[in-house]
Protein backbone atom coordinates (compact mmCIF):
# COMPACT_ATOMS: atom_id res chain seq x y z
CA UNK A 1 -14.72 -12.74 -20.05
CA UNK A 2 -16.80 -10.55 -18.32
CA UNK A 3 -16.64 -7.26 -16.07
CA UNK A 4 -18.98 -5.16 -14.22
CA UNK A 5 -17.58 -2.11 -12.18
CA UNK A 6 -20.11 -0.67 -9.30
CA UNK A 7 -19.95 1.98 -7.41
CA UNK A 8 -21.54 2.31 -4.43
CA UNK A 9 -23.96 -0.44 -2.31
CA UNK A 10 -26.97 -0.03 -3.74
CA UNK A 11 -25.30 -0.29 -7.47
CA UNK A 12 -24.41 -3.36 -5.72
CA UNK A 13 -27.56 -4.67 -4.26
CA UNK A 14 -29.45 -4.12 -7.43
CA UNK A 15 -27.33 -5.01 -10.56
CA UNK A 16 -25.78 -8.54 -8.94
CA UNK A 17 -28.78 -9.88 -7.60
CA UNK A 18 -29.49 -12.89 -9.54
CA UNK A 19 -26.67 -12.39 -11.92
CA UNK A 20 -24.23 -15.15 -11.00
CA UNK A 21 -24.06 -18.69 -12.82
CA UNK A 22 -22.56 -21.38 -12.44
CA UNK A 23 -20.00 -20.83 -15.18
CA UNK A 24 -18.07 -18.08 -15.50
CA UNK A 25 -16.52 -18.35 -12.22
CA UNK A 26 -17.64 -14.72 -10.21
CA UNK A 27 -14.32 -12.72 -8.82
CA UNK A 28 -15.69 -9.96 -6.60
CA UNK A 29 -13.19 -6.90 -5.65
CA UNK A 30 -14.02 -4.41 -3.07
CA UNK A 31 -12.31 -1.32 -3.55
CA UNK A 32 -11.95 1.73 -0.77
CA UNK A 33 -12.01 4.43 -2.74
CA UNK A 34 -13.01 5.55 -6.35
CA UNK A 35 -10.89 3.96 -9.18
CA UNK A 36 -8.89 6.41 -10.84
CA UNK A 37 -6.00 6.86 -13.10
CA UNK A 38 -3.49 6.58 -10.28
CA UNK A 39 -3.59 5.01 -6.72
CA UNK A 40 -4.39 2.14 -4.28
CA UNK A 41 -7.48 1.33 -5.96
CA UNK A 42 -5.68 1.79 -9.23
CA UNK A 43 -3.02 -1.16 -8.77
CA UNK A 44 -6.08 -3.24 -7.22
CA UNK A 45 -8.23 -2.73 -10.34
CA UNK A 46 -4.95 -3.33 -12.75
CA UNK A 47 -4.51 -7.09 -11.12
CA UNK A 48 -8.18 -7.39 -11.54
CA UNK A 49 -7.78 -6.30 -15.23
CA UNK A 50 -4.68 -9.04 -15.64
CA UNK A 51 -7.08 -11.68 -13.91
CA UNK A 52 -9.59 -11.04 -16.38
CA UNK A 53 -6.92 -11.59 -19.11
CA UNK A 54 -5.24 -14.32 -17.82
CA UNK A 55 -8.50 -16.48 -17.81
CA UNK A 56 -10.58 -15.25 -20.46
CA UNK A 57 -13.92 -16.66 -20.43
CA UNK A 58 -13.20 -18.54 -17.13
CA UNK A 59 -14.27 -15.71 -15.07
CA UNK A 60 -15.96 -12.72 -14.59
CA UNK A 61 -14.75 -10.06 -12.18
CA UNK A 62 -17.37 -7.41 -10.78
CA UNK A 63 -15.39 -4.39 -8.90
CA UNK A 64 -17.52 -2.26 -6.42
CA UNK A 65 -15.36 1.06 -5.52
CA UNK A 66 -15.36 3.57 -3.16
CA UNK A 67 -16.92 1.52 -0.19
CA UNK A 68 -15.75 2.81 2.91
CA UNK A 69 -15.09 0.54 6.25
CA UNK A 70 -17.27 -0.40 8.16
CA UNK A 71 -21.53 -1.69 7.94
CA UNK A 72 -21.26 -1.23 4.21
CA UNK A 73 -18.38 -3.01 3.31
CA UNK A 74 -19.44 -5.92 4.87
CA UNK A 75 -23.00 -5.94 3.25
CA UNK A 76 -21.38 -5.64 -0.23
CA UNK A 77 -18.85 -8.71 0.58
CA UNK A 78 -21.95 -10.98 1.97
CA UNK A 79 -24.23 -9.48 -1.21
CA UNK A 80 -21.56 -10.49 -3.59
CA UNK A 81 -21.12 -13.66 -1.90
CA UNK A 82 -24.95 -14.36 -2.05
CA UNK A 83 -24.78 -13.70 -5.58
CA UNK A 84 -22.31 -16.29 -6.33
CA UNK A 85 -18.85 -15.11 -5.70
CA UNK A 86 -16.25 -18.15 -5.41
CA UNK A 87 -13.31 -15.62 -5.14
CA UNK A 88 -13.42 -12.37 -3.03
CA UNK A 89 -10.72 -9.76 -3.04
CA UNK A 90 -10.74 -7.41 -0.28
CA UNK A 91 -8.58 -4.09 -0.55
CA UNK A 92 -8.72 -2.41 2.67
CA UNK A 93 -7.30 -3.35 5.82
CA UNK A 94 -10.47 -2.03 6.91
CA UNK A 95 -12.80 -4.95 5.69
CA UNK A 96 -10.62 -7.27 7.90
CA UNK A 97 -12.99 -8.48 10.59
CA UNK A 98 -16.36 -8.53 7.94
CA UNK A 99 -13.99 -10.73 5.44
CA UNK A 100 -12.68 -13.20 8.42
CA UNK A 101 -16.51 -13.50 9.46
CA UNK A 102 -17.78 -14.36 5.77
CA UNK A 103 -14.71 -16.89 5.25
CA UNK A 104 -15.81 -18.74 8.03
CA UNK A 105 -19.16 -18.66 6.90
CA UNK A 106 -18.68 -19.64 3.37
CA UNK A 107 -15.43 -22.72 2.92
CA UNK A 108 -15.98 -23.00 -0.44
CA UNK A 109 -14.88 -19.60 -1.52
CA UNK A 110 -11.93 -18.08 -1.75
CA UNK A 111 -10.70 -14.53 0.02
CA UNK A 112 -7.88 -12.64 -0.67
CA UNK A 113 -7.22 -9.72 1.99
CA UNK A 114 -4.87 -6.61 2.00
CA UNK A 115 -2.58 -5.75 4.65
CA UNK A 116 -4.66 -8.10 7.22
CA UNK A 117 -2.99 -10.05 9.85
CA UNK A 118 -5.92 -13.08 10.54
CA UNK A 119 -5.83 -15.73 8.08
CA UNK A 120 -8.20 -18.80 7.80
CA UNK A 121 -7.77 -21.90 5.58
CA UNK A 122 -9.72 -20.07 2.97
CA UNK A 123 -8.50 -16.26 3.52
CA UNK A 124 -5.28 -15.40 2.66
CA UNK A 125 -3.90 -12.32 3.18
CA UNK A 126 -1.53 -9.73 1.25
CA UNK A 127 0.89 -6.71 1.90
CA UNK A 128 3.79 -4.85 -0.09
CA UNK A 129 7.10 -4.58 1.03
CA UNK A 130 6.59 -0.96 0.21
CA UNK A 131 9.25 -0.32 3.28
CA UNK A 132 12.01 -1.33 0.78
CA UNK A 133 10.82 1.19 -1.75
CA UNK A 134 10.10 4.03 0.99
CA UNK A 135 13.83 3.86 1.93
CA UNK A 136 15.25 4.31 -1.26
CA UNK A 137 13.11 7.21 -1.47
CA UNK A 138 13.81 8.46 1.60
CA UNK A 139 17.93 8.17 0.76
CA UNK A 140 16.92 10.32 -2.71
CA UNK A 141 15.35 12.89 0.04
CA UNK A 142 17.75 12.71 2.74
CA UNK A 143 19.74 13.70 -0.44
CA UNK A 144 18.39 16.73 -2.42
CA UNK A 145 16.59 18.35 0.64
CA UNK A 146 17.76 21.69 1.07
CA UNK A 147 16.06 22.68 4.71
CA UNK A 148 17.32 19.59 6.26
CA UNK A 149 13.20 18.89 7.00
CA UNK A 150 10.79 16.32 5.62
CA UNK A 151 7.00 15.73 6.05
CA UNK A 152 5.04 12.77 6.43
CA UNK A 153 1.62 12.82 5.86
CA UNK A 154 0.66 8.88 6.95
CA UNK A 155 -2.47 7.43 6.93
CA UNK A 156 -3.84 5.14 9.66
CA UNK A 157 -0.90 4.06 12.44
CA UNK A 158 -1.17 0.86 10.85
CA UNK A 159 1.77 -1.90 11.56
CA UNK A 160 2.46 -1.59 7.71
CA UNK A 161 2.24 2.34 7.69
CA UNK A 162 4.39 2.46 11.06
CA UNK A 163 7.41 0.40 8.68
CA UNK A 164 6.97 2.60 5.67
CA UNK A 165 7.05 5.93 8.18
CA UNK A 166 10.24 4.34 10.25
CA UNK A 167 12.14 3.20 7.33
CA UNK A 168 11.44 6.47 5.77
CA UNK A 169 13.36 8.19 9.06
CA UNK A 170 16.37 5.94 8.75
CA UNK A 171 17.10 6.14 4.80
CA UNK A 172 16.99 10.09 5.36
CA UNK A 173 19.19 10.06 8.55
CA UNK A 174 21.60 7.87 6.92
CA UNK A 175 22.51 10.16 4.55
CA UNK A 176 21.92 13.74 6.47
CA UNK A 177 21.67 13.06 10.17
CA UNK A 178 21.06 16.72 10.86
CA UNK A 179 17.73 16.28 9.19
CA UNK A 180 14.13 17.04 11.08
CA UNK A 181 11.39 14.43 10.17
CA UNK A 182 7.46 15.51 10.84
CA UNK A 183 4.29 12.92 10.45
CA UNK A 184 1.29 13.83 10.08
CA UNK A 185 -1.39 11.01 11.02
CA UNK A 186 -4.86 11.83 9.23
CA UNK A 187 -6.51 8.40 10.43
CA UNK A 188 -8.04 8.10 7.30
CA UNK A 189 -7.50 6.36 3.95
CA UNK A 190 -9.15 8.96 1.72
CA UNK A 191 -9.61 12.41 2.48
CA UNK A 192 -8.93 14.84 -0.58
CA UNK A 193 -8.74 17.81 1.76
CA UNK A 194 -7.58 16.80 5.00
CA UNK A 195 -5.06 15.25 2.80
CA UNK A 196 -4.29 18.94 1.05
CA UNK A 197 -4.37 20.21 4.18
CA UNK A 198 -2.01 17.97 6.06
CA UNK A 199 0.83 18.78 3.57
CA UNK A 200 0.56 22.66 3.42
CA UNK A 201 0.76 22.48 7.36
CA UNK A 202 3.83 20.64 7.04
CA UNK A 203 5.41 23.20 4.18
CA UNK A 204 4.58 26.10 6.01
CA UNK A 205 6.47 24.25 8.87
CA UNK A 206 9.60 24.09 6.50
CA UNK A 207 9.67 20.98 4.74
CA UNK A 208 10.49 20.87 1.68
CA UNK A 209 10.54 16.77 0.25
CA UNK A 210 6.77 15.41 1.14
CA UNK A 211 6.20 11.72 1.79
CA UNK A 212 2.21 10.85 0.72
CA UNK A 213 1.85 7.65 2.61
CA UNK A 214 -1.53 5.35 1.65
CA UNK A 215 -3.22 8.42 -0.29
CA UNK A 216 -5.28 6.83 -2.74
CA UNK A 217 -5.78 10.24 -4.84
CA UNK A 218 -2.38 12.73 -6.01
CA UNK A 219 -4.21 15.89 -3.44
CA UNK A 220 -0.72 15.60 -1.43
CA UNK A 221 1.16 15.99 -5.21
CA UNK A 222 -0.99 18.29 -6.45
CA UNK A 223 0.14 20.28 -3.22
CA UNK A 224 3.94 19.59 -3.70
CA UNK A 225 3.76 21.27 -7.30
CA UNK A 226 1.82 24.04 -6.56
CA UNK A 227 4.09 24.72 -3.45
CA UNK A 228 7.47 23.61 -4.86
CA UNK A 229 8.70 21.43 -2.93
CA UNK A 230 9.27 17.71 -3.97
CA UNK A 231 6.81 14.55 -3.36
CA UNK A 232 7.08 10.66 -2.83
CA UNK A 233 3.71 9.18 -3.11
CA UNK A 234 2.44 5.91 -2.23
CA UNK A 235 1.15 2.84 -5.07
CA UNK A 236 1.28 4.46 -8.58
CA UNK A 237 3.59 6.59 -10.83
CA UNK A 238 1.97 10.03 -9.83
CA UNK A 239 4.17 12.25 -12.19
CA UNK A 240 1.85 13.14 -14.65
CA UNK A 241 0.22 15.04 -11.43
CA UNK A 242 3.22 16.48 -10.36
CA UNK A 243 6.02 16.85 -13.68
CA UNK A 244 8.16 19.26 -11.02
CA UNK A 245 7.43 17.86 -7.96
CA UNK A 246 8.05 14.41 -7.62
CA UNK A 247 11.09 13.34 -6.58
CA UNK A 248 9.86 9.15 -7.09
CA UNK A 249 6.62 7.10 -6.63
CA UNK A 250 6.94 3.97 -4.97
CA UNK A 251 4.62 1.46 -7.00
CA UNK A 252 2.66 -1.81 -5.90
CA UNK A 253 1.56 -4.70 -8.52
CA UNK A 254 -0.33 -6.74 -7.71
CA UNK A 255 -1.20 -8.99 -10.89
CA UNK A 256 1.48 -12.44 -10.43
CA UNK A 257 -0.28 -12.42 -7.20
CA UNK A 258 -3.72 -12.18 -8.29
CA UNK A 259 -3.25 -14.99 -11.16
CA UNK A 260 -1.65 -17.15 -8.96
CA UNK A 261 -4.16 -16.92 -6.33
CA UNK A 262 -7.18 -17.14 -9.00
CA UNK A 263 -5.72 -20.06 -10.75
CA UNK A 264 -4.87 -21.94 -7.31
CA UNK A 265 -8.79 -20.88 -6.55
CA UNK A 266 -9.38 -22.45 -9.78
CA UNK A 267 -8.38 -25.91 -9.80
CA UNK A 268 -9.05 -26.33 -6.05
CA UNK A 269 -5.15 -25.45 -4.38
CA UNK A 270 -6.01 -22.30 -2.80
CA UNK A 271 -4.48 -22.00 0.73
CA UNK A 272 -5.24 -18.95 3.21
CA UNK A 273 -1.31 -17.95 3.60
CA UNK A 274 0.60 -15.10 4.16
CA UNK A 275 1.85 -12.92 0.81
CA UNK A 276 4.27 -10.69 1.66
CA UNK A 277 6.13 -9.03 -2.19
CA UNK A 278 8.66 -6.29 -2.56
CA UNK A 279 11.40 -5.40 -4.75
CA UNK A 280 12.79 -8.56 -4.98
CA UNK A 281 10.07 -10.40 -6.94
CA UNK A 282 8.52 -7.32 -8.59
CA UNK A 283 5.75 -6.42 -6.65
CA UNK A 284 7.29 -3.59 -5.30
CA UNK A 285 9.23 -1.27 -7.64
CA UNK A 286 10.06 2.70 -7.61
CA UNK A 287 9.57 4.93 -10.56
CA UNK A 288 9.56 8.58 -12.04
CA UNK A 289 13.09 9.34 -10.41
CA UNK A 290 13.72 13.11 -11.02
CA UNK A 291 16.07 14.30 -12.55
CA UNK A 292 17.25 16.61 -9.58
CA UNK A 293 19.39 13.43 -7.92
CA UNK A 294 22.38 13.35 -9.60
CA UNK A 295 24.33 10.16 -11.66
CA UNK A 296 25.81 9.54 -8.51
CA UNK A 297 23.21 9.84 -6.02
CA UNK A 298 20.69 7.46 -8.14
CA UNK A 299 23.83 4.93 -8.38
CA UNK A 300 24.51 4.90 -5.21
CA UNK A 301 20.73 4.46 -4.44
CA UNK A 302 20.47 1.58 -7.65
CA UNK A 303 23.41 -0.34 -4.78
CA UNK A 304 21.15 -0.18 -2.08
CA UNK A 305 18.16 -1.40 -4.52
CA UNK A 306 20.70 -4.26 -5.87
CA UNK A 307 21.09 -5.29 -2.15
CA UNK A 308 17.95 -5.38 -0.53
CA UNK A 309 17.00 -7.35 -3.61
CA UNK A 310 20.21 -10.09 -3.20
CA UNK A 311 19.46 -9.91 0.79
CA UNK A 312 22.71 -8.73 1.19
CA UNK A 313 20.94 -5.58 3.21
CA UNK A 314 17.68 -4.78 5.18
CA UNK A 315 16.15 -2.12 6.01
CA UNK A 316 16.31 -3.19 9.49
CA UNK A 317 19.21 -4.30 10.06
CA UNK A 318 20.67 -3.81 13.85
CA UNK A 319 21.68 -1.71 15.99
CA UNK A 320 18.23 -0.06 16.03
CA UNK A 321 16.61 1.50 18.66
CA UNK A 322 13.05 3.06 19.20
CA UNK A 323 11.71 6.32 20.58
CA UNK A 324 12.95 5.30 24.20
CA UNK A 325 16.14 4.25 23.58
CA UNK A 326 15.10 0.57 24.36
CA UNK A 327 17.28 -1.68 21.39
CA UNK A 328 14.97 -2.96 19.35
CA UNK A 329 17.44 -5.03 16.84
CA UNK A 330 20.75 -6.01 18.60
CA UNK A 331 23.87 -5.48 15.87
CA UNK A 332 24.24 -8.46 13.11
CA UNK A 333 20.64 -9.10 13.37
CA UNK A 334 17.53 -7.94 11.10
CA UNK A 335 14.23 -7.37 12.88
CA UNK A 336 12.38 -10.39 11.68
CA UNK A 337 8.73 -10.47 9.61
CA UNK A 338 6.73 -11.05 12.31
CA UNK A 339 8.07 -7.84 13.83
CA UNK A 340 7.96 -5.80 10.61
CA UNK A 341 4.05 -6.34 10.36
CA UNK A 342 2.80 -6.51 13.57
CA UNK A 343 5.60 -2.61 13.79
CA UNK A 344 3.74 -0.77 16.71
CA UNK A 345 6.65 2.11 17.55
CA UNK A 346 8.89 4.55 16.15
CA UNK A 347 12.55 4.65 15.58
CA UNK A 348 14.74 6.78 17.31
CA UNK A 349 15.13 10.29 16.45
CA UNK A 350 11.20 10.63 15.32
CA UNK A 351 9.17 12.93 17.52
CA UNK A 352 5.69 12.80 18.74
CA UNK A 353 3.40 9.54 19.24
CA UNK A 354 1.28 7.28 17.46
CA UNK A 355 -2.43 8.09 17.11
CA UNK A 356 -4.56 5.21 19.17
């Protein structure tokens, strides 16, 4: 087994040109953002690291980081492709309309795409429940908040965003409907400092749990713990960054989905559908709860767990009604998948509007 991690296009264009061969099979993985200890590009990189080790000398996986959307992504996708790539995995929802294009252009290789909605016989596509694990957070907050306020700072107004922010806003107001939710939308995916600066604003406005939605570095923990108040963050266990601060950190893996796909891929099975994980297989799980909820608190969160696990709840389950009033989910009924991840408005009781 081999691995090569780029950074940057013209690592890209230079290093891989002429590299491929016929056997090992190539993997390619475009990443968003840097790879770090913790983050988005973090879990990505870990199921690239359990490919590698579930296949040995099979493959060889080349990562290229911190490529941002847009004419560069889709050079590094067609250069890895050009260099022999019969697997691509694409990690921003970003590199959507660049991957679709290159699937259709290439049949015989295989695409894997986050949080995408356009699938093609060869492109399948993959997304987190990380709703499930944003409303047992947002219980734990709804819970230990002590100025009845919480902030959201929220990446793009993504369908998959818009569930995490609106499931957030229930789990809190089930437990203290008095409390005051704020989002912030940065329309960005990784911006240290607008980041930093998005949660202060939203301190200094009185919140005091944070909610670091789709930030791929710990800037919005790092803020929590100097300011002390208390974080959820988004992909990774992000403790280490913030030992006072957070209050849980709802993780994504993304490895039994990887192998699977890169063994189907493999032997010739691969089919362009529709992942969708969460707590119940794994794929989403939540970590580093503090020690501020008490036994009771985290038990009676563990029952909610044990339930949306069993199907016995969802997170949205009717009545539910939007911004407007207008019922969204009738009582007895669940809002169904298609719904979740094509989620283009708020739930009631959230102020303000979603960024175009």
């Amino acid at each position: 087994m081999r691995t090569i991690l780029l950074s940057g296009i013209l690592a890209a264009a230079t290093t891989l040109t002429g590299a491929a061969a016929a056997e090992p099979t190539t993997i390619g993985f475009i990443y968003p953002a840097p790879v770090a200890d913790v983050g988005w590009a973090k879990q990505l990189d870990l199921g690239r690291e359990a490919v590698a080790e579930a296949f040995g000398d099979r493959v060889r996986t080349v990562a290229v980081e911190n490529i941002p959307v847009g004419p560069d992504a889709g050079r590094v996708m067609n250069q890895l492709v050009t260099d022999g790539a019969k697997v691509m995995v694409l990690g921003s929802f970003g590199y959507m309309n660049d991957g679709l294009r290159l699937a259709r252009q290439h049949p015989d290789v295989a695409f894997m795409h986050a949080s995408g909605f356009k699938q093609a016989d060869n492109l399948g596509t993959f997304t987190a429940r990380n709703y499930e694990g944003f409303y047992l957070a947002g219980l734990a907050a709804g819970m230990v908040t002590e100025s009845d306020t919480i902030g959201i700072v929220a990446a793009f107004a993504v369908p998959e965003v818009i569930a995490e922010v609106n499931a957030v806003a229930l789990a809190v107001r089930q437990v203290n409907p008095e409390a005051t939710i704020r989002t912030v939308w940065l329309n960005t995916w990784f911006d240290p400092p607008k980041e930093q600066e998005a949660a202060r604003a939203l301190v200094s406005q009185g919140a005091d749990v944070l909610f670091s939605l789709h930030q791929d570095t710990p800037s919005v923990v790092n803020v929590a713990q100097a300011e002390g108040v208390r974080v959820v963050n988004t992909g990774s266990d992000m403790s280490s960054h913030g030992p006072d601060a957070v209050l849980a950190s709802v993780v994504s893996d993304w490895s039994g989905y990887f192998v699977r796909s890169v063994g189907a891929a493999l032997d010739g099975s691969f089919e362009g559908v529709d992942e969708r994980g969460g707590l119940a297989d794994g794929t989403v799980s939540v970590a580093a709860w503090s020690d501020d909820l008490t036994d009771e608190q985290l038990a009676q969160i563990r029952q909610v767990e044990a339930d949306l696990k069993s199907g016995a709840a969802h997170v949205f389950a009717g009545p539910l009604r939007d911004q407007s009033g207008e019922v969204r989910v009738e009582e007895g009924a669940s809002l169904p998948d298609p719904e979740i991840f094509s989620m283009n408005w708020l739930v009631e009781g959230l102020s303000g509007s979603l960024p175009n």
